[in-house]
N, C-alpha and C. Protein backbone atom coordinates (compact mmCIF):
# COMPACT_ATOMS: atom_id res chain seq x y z
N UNK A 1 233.47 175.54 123.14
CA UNK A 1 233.81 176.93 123.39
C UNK A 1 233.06 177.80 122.40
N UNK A 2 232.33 178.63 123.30
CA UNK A 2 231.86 179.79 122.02
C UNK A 2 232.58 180.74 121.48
N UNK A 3 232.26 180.84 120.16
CA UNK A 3 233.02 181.87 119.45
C UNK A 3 233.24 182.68 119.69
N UNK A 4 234.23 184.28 119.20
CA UNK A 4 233.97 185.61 120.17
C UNK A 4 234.04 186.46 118.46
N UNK A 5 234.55 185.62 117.40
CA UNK A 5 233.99 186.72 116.05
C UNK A 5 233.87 185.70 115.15
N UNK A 6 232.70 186.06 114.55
CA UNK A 6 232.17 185.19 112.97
C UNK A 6 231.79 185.88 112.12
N UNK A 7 233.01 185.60 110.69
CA UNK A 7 232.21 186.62 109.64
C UNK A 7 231.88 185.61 109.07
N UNK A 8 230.21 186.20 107.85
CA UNK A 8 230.44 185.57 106.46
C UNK A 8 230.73 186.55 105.79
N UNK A 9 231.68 186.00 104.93
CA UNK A 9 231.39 186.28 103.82
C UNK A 9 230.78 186.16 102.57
N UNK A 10 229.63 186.73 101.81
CA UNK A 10 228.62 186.28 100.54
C UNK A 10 228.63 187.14 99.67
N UNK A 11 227.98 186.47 98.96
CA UNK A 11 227.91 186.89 97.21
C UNK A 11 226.15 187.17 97.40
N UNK A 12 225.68 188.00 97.16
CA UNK A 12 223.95 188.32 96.70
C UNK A 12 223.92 187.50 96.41
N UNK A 13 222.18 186.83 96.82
CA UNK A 13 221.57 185.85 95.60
C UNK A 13 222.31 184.31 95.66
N UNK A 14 223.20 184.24 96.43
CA UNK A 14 224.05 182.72 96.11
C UNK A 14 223.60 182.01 97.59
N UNK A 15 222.52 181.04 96.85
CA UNK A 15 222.04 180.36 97.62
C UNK A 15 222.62 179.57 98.35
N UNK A 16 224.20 179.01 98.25
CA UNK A 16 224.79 178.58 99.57
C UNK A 16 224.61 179.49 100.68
N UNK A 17 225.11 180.87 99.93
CA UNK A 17 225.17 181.59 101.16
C UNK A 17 223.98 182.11 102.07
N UNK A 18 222.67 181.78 101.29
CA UNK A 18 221.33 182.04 102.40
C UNK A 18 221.57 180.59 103.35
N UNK A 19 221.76 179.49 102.59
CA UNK A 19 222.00 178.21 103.71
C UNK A 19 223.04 178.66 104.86
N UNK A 20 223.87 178.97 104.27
CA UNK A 20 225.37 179.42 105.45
C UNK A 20 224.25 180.33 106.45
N UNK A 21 223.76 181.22 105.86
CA UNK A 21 222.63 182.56 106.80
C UNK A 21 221.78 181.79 108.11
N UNK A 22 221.19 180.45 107.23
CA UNK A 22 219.66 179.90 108.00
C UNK A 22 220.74 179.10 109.10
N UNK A 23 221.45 178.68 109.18
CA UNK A 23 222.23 177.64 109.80
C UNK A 23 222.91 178.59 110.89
N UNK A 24 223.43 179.06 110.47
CA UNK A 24 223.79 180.37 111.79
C UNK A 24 222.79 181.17 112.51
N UNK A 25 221.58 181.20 111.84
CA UNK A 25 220.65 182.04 112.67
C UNK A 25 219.68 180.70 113.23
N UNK A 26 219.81 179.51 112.77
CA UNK A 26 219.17 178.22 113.45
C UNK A 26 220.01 178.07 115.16
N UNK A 27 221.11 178.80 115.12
CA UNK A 27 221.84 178.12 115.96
C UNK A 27 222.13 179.11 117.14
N UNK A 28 221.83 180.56 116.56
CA UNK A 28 221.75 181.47 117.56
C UNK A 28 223.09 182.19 117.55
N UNK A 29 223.53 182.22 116.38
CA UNK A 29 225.26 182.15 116.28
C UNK A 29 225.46 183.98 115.96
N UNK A 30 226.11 184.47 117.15
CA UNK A 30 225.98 186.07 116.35
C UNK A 30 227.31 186.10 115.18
N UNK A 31 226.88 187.29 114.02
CA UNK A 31 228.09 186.94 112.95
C UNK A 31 228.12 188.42 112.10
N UNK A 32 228.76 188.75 111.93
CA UNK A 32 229.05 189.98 111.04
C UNK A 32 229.16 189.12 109.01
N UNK A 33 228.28 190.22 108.49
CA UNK A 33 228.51 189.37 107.10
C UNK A 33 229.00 190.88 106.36
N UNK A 34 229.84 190.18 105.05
CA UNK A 34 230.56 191.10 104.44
C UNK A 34 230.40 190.71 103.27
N UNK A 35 229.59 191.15 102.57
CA UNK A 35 228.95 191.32 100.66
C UNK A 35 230.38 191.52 99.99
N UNK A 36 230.87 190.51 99.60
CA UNK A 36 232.05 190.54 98.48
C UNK A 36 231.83 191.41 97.68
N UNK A 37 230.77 191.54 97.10
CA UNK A 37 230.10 192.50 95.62
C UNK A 37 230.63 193.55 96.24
N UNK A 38 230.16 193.77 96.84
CA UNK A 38 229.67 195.24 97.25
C UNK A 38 230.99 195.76 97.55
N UNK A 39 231.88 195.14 98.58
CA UNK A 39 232.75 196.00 99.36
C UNK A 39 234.29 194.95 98.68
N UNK A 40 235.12 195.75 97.80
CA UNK A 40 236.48 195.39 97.00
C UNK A 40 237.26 195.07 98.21
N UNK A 41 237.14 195.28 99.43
CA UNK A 41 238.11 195.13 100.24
C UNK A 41 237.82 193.61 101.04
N UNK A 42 236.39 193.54 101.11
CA UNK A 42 236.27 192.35 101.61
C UNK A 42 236.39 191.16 100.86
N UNK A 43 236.32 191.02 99.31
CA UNK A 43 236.61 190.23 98.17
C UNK A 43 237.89 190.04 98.70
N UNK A 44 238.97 191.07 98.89
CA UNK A 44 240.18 190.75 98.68
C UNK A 44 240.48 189.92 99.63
N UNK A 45 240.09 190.14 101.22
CA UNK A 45 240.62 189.58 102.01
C UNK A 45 240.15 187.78 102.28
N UNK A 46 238.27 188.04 101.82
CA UNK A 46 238.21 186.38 101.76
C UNK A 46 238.57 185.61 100.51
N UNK A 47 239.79 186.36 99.62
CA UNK A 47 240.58 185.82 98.99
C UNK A 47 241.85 185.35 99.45
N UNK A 48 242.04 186.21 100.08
CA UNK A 48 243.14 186.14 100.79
C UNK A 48 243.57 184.58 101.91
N UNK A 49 242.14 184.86 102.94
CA UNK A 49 241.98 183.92 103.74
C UNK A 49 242.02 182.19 103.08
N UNK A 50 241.10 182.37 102.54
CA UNK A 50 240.65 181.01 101.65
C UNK A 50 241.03 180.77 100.82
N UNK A 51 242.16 181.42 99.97
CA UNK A 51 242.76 181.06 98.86
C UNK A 51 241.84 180.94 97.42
N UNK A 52 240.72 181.44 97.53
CA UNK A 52 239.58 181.47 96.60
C UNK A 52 238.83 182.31 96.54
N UNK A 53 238.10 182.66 95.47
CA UNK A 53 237.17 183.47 95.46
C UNK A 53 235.66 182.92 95.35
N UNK A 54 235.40 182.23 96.10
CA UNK A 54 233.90 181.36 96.38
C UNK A 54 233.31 182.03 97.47
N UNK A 55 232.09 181.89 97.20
CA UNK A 55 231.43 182.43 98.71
C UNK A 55 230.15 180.97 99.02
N UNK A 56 230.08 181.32 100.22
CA UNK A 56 230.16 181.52 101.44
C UNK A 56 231.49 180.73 101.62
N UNK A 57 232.60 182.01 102.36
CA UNK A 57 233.50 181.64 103.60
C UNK A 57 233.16 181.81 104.53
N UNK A 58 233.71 181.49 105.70
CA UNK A 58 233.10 181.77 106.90
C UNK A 58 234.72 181.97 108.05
N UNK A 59 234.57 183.03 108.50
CA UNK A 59 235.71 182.95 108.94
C UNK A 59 235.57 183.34 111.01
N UNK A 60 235.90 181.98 112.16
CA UNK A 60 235.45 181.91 112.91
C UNK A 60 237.15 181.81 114.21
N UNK A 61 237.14 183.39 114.68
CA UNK A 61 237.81 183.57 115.55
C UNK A 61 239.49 182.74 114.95
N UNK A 62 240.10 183.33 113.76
CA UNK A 62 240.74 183.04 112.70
C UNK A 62 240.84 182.03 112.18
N UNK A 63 240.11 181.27 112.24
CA UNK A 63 239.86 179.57 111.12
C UNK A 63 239.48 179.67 110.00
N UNK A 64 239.49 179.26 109.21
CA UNK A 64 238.76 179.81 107.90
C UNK A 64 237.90 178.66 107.25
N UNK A 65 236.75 178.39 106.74
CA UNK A 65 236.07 177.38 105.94
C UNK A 65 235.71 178.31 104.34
N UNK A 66 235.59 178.12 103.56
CA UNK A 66 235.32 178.47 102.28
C UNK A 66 234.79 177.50 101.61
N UNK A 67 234.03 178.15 100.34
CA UNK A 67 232.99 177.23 99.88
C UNK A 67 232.32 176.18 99.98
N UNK A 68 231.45 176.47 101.07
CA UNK A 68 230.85 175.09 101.98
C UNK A 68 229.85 175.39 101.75
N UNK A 69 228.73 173.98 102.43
CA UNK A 69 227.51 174.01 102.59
C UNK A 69 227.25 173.57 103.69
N UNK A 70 225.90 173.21 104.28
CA UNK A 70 225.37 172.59 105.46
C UNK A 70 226.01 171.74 105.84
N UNK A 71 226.44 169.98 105.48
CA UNK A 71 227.33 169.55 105.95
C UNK A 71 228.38 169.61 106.16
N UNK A 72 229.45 170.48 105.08
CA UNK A 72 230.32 170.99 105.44
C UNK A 72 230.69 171.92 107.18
N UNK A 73 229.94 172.22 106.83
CA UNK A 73 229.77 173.32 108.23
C UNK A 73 229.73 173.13 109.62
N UNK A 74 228.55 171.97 109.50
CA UNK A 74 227.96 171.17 110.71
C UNK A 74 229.66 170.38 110.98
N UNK A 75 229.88 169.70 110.39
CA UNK A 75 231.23 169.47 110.29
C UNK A 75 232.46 169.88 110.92
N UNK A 76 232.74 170.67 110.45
CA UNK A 76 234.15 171.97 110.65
C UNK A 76 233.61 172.54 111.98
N UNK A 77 232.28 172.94 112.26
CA UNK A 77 231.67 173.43 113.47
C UNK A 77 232.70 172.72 114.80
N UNK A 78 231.87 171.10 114.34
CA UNK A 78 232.29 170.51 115.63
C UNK A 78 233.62 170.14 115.87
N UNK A 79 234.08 170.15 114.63
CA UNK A 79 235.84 169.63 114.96
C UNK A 79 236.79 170.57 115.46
N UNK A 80 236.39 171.60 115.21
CA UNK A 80 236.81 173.35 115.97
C UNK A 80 236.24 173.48 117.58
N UNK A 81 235.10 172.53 117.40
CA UNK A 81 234.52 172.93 119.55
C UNK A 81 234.36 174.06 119.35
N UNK A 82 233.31 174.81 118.46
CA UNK A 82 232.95 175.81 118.20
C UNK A 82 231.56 176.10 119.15
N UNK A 83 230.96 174.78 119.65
CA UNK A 83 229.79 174.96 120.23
C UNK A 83 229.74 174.99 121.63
């Protein structure tokens, strides 16, 4: 099943989160991203979600993954039938 909302959430500069970027745009995946830095409100909430303050979360039609990488992802992807 395809998704119908995907955020990331990232931190500038934090190279998980360009991997989280290349992997979603490898895949054709549309996604809204939300700069923790930048915007206090979105820190709060992918604190909220994930119980952490790590980035890349990824939060997919209300599931939540946090501080992951490529396998992580590829992972959680398929066990959700995200594709």
């Amino acid at each position: 099943m395809k998704p119908t909302r995907v955020r990331l959430f990232i931190k500038p500069y934090c190279p998980w989160c360009s991997k989280a970027q290349d992997w979603l745009d490898a895949r054709g995946v549309d996604y809204d991203i939300l700069n923790v830095m930048a915007d206090d409100k979105a820190y709060d909430e992918m604190e909220r979600l994930s119980g952490q303050t790590c980035a890349p979360t990824i939060e997919v039609d209300g599931k939540v993954l946090g501080d992951f990488g490529p396998p992580e992802i590829e992972a959680w992807w398929k066990k959700n039938n995200f594709d």
